[in-house]
C-alpha atoms as a PDB file:
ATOM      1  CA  UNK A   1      12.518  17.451  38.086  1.00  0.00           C
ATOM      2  CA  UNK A   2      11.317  20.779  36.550  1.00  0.00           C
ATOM      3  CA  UNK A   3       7.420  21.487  36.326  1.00  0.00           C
ATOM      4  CA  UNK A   4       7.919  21.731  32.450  1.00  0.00           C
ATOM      5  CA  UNK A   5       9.350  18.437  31.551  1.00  0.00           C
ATOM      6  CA  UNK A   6       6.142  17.128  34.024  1.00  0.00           C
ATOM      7  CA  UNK A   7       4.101  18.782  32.239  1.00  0.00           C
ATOM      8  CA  UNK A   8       5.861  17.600  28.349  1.00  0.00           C
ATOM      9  CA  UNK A   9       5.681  14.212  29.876  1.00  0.00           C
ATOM     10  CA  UNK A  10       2.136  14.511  30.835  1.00  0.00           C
ATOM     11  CA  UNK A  11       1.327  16.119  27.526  1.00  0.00           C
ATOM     12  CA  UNK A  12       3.469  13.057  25.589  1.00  0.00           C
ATOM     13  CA  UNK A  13       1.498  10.611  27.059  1.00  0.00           C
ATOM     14  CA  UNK A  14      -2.043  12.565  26.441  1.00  0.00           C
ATOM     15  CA  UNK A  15      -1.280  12.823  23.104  1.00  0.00           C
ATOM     16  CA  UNK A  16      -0.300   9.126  22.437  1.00  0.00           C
ATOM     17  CA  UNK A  17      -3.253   8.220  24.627  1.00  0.00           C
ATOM     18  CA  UNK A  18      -5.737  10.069  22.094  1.00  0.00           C
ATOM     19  CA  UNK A  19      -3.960   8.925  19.076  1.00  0.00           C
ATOM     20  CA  UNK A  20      -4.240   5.128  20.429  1.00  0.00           C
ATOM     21  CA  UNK A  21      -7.619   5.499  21.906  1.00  0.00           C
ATOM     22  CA  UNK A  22      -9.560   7.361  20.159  1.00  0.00           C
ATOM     23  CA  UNK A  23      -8.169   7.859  16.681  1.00  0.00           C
ATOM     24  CA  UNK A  24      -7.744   4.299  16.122  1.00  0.00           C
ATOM     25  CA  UNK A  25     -11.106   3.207  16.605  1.00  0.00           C
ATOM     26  CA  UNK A  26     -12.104   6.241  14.501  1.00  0.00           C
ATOM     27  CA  UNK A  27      -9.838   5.198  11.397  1.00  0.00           C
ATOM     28  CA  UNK A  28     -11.266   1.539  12.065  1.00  0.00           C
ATOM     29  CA  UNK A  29     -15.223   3.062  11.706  1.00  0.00           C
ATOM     30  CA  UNK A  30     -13.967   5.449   9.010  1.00  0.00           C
ATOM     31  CA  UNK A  31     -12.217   2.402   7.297  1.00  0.00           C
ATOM     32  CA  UNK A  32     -15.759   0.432   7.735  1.00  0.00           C
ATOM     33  CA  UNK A  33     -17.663   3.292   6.136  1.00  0.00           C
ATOM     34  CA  UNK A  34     -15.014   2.984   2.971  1.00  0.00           C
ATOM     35  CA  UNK A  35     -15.837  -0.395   2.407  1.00  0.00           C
ATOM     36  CA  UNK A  36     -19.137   0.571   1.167  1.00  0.00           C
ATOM     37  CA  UNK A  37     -17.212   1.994  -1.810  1.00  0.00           C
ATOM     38  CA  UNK A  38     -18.927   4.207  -4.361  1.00  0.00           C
ATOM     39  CA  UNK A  39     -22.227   4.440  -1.960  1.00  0.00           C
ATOM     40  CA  UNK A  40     -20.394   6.282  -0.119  1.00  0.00           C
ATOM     41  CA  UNK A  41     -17.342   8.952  -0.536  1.00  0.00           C
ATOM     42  CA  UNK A  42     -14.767   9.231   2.091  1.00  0.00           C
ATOM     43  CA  UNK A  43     -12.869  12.620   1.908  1.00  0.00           C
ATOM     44  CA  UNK A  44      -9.541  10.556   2.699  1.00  0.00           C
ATOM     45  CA  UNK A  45      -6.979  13.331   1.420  1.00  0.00           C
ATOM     46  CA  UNK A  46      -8.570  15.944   3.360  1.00  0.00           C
ATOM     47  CA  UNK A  47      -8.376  13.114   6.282  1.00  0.00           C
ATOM     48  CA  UNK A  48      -5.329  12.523   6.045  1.00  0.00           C
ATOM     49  CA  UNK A  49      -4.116  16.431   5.961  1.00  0.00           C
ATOM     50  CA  UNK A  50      -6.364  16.904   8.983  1.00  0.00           C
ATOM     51  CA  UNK A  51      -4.971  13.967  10.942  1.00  0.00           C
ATOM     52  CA  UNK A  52      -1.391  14.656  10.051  1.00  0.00           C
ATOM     53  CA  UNK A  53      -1.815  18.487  11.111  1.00  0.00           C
ATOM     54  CA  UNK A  54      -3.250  18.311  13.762  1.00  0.00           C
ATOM     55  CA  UNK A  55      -1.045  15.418  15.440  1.00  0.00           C
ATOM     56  CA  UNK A  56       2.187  17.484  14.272  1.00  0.00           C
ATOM     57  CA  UNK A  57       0.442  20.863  15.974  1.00  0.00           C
ATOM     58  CA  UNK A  58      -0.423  18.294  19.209  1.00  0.00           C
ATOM     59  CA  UNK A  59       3.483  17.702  19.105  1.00  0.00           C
ATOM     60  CA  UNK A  60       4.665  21.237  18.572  1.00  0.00           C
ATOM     61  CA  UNK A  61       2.633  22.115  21.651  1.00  0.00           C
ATOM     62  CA  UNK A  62       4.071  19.317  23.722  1.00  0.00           C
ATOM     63  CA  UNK A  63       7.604  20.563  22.463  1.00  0.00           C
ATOM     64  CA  UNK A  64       7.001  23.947  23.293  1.00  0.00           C
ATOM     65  CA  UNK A  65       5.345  23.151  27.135  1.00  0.00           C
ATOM     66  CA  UNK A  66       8.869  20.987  27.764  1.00  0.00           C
ATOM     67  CA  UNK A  67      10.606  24.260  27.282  1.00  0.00           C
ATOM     68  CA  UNK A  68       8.114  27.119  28.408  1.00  0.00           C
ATOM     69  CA  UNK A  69      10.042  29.187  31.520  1.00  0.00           C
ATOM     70  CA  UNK A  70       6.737  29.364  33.088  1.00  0.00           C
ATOM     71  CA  UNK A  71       4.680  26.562  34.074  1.00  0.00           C
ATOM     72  CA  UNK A  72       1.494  27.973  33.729  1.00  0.00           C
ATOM     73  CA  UNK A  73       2.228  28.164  30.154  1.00  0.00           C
ATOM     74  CA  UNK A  74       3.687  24.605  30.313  1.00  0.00           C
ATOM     75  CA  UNK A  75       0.183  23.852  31.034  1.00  0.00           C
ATOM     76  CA  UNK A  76      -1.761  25.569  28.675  1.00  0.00           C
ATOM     77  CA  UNK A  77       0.566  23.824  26.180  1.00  0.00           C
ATOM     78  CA  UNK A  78      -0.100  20.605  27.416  1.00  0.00           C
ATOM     79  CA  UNK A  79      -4.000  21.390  27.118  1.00  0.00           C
ATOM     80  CA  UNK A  80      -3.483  22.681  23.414  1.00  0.00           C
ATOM     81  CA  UNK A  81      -1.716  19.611  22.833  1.00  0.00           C
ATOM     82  CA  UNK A  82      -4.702  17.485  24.352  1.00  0.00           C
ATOM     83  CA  UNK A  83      -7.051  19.543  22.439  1.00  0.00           C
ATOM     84  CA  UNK A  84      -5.337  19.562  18.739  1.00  0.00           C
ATOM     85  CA  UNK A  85      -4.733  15.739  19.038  1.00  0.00           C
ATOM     86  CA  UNK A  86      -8.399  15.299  20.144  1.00  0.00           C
ATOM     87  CA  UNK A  87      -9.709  17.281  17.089  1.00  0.00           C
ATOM     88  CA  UNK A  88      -7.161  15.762  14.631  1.00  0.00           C
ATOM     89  CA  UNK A  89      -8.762  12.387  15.928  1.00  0.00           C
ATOM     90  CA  UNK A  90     -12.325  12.889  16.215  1.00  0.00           C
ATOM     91  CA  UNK A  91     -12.226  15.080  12.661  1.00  0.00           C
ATOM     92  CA  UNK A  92     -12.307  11.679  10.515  1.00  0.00           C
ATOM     93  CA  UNK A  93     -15.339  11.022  12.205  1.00  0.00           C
ATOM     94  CA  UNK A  94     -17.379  14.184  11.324  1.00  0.00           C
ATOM     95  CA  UNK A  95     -15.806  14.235   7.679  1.00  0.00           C
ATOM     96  CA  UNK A  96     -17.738  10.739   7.075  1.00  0.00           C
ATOM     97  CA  UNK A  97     -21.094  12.122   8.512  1.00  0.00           C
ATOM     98  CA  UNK A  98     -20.852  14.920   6.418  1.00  0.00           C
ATOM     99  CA  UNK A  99     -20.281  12.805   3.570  1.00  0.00           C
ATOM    100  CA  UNK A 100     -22.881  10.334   4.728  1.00  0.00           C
ATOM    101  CA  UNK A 101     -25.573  13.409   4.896  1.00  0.00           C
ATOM    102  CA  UNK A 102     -23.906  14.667   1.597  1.00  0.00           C
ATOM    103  CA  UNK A 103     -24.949  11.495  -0.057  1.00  0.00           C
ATOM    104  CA  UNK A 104     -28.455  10.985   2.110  1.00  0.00           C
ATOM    105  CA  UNK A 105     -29.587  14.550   0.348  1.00  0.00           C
ATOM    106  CA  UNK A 106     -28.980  13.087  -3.168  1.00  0.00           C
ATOM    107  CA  UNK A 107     -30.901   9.801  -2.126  1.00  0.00           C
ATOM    108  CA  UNK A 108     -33.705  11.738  -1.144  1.00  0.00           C
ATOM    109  CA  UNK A 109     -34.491  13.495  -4.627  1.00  0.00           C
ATOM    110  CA  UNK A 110     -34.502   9.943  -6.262  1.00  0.00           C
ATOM    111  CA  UNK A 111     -36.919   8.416  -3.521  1.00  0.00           C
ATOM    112  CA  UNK A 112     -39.535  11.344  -4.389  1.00  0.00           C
ATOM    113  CA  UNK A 113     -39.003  10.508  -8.363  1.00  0.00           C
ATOM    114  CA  UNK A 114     -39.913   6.831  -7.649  1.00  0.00           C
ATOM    115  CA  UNK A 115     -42.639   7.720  -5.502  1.00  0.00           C
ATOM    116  CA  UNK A 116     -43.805  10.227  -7.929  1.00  0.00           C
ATOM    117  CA  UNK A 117     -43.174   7.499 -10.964  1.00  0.00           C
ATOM    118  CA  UNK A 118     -45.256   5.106  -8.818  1.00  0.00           C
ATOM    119  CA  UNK A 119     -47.782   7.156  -8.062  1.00  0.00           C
END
């Protein structure tokens, strides 16, 4: 069996492996975090687009390392494929921190008015 369909394989079952592992518990924490409804806002379009992306780049990659003639850059697809499905699944994550912090700096000017009301 040639080193670049290895190497796709390898890459195929990386890429599953992250979208299983890692972006499903993400989605699940994201999905927890859009419960709270209009506490907090959840960029979901943009989480989407990311997630989409970067899974369809992940797949290009693995395409592209089952038909590389060299198998060094077999490999380096197979990383790139690793890497853009690990991004594309971790990325939900960091858009609802940012959101989170988004919405802790407009919580902050209305504890100061209370405290200043108080006071």
């Amino acid at each position: 069996m040639p080193v670049r369909l290895i190497a796709a394989a390898v890459g195929a079952v990386i890429v599953l492996g992250n979208g299983l592992l890692v972006l499903g518990p993400v989605l699940g924490l994201v999905g927890a975090a859009a419960s709270l409804g209009p506490v907090l806002q959840i960029p979901a379009g943009g989480i989407t687009i990311a997630v989409i992306v970067g899974f369809l780049v992940a797949i290009a990659s693995v395409v592209l390392a089952g038909i590389a003639r060299h198998p060094w850059l077999s490999w380096t697809f197979v990383v790139s494929a690793w890497v853009a499905s690990l991004i594309a699944s971790v990325w939900p994550l960091i858009a609802t921190a940012n959101a989170a912090v988004d919405r802790a700096g407009d919580v902050i000017p209305w504890i100061v008015d209370l405290i200043q009301q108080v006071g």
